[in-house]
Protein backbone atom coordinates (compact mmCIF):
# COMPACT_ATOMS: atom_id res chain seq x y z
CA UNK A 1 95.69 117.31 100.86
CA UNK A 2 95.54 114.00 102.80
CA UNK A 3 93.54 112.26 100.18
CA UNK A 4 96.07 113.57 97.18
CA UNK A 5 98.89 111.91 98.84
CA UNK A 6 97.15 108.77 99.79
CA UNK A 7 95.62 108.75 95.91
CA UNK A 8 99.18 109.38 95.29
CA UNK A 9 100.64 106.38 97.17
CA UNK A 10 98.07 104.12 96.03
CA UNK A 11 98.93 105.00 92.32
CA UNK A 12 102.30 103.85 92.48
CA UNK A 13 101.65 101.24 94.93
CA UNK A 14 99.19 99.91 92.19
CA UNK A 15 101.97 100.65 89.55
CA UNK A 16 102.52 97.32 87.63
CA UNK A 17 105.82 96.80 87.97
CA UNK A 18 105.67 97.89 91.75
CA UNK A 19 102.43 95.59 91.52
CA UNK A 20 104.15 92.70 91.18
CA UNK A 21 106.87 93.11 93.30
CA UNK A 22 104.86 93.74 95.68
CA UNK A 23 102.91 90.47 95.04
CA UNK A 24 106.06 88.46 94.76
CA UNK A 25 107.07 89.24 97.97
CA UNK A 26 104.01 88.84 99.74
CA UNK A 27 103.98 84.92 97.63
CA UNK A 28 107.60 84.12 99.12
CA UNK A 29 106.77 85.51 102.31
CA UNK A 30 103.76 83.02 102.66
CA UNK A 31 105.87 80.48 100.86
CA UNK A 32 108.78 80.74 103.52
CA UNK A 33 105.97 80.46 106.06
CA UNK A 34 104.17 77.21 104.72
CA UNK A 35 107.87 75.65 104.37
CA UNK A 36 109.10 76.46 108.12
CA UNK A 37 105.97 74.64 109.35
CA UNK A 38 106.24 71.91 107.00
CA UNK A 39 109.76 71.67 106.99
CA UNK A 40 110.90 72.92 110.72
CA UNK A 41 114.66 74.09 111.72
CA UNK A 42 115.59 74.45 108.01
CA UNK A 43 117.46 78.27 107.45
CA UNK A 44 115.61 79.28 104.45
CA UNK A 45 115.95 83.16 102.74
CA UNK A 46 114.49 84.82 99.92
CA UNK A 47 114.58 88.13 97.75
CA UNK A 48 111.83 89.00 95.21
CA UNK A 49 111.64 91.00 92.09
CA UNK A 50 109.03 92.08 89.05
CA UNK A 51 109.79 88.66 87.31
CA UNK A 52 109.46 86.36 90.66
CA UNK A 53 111.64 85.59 93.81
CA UNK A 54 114.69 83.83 94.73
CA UNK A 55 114.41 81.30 97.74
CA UNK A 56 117.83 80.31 99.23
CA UNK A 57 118.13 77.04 101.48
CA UNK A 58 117.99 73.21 101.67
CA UNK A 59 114.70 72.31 100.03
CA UNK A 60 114.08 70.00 97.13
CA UNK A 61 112.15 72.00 93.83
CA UNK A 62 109.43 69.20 94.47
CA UNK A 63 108.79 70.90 98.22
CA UNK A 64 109.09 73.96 97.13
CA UNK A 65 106.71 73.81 94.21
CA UNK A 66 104.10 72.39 96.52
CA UNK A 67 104.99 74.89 99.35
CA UNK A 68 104.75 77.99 96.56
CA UNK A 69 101.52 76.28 95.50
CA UNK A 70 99.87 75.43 99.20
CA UNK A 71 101.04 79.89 99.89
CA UNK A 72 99.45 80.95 96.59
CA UNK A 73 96.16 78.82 97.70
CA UNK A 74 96.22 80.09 100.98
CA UNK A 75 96.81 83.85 100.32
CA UNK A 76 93.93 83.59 97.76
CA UNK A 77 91.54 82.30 100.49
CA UNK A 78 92.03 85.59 102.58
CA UNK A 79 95.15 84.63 104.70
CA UNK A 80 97.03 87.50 103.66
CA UNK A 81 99.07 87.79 107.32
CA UNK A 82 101.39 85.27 105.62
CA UNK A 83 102.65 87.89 103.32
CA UNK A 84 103.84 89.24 106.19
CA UNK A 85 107.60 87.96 107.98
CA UNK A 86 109.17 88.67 110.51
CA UNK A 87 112.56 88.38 109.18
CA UNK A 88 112.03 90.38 106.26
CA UNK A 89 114.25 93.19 105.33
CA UNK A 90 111.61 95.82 105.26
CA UNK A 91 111.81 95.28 109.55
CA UNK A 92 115.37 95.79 109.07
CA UNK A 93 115.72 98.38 107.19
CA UNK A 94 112.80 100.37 109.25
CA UNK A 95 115.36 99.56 112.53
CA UNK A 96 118.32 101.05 111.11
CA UNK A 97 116.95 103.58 109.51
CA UNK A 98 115.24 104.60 112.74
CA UNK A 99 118.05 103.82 114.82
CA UNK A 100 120.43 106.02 112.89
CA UNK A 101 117.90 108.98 112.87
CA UNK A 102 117.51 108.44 116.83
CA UNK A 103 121.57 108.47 117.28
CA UNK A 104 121.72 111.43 114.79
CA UNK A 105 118.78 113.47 116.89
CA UNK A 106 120.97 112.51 119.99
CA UNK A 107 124.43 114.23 118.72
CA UNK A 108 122.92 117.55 117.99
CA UNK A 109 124.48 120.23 119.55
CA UNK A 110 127.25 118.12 121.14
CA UNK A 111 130.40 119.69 121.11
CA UNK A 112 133.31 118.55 118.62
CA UNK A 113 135.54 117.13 121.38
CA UNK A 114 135.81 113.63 122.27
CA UNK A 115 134.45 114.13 125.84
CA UNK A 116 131.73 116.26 124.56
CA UNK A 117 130.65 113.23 122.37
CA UNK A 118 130.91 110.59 124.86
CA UNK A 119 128.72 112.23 127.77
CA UNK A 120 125.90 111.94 125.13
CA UNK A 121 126.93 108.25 124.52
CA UNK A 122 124.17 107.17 126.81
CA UNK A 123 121.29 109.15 125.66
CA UNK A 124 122.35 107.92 121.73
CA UNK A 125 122.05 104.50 123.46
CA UNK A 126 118.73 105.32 125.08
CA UNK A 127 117.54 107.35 121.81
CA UNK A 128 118.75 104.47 119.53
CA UNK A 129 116.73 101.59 121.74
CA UNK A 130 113.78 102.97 122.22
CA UNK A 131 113.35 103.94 118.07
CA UNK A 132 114.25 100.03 117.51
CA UNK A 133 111.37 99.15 120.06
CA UNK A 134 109.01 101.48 118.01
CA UNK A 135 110.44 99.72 114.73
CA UNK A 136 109.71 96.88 115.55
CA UNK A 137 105.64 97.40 114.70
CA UNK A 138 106.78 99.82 112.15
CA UNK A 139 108.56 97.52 110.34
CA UNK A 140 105.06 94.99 110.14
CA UNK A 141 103.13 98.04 109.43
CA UNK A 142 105.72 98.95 105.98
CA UNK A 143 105.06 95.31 104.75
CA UNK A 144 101.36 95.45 105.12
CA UNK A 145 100.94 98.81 103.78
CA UNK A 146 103.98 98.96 101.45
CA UNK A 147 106.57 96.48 100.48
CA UNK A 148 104.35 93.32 100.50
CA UNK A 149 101.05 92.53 98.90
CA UNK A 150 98.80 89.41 100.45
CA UNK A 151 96.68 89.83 97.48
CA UNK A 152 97.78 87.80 94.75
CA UNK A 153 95.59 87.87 92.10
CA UNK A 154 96.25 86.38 88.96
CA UNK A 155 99.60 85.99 90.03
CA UNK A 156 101.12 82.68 89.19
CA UNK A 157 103.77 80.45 88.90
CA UNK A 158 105.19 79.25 85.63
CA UNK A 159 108.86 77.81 86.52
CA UNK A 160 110.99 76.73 89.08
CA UNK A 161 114.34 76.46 88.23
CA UNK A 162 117.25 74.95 90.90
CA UNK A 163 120.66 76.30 91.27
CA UNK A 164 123.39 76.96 93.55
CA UNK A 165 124.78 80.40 94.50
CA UNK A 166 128.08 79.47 96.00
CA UNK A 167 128.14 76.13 98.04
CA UNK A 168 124.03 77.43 98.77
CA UNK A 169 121.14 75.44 96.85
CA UNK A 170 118.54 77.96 95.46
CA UNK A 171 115.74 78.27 93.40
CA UNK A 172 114.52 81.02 90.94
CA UNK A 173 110.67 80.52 91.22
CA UNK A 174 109.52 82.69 87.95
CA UNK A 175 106.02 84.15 87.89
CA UNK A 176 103.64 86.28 85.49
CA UNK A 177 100.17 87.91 85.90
């Protein structure tokens, strides 16, 4: 049964559209990594899709092609812990999702007046830190395993194009493979 879901998983892990997501991410991930030690102190963001990723911050497209480039290089030489960030959403996501099941878990069976609901206020404090403390290597885990992929293959870039979203510079980096 084990081995049915897990040849289950893989299958739509290995999907092609979820393929490339997965691939895109891992690239900005590594990207965002290669530009905070190149360019330190700058507040950079990014969001990836099947057709490439958006990165949000003050960089020129000239440092970010070479950054994208140096990350694509990189990942294909085996360093595929830069697909993996700290800051990503998958983390967050795994936090408040856990977070929310541990305060749920905590207000079972608590009665439906307003003193019966704050005695248990500090076990759905308790409950609610300790699941963030286990999400916290959770959260890597879903990247490695799931959301990211520091495998790019024949992934690569064929445009950069600059923008602004607001008053914040961006850049659409476009990929295929």
């Amino acid at each position: 049964m084990r081995d049915l879901r897990e040849a289950a998983l893989q299958g739509i892990l290995n999907h092609p559209v979820i393929s490339r997501i997965r691939r895109n991410h891992g690239l900005e991930h590594a990207t965002l990594h290669v530009l905070s030690q190149e360019l330190p102190g700058r507040s950079l963001a990014g969001h990836s899709d099947a057709g490439g990723f958006w990165l949000l911050g003050e960089v020129s497209t000239e440092e970010l092609r070479q950054a994208v480039e140096k990350a694509r290089q990189r990942l294909l030489a085996g360093e595929e812990n830069l697909a993996i960030h700290p800051n990503c959403g998958t983390n967050f996501v795994t936090s408040g999702l856990m977070a929310a099941s541990a305060a749920m878990l905590a207000m079972i069976g608590v009665g439906s007046s307003r003193r019966d609901r704050l005695e248990r206020f500090p076990l759905v404090v308790s409950l609610a830190t300790l699941a963030l403390l286990a999400a916290q290597p959770l959260g890597l885990l879903a990247q490695q395993h799931l959301t990211t992929s520091g495998q790019p293959g024949d992934l690569r870039v064929v445009e950069i194009i600059p923008t602004r979203r607001g008053k914040v510079r961006a850049h659409r980096v476009l990929t295929e493979g």
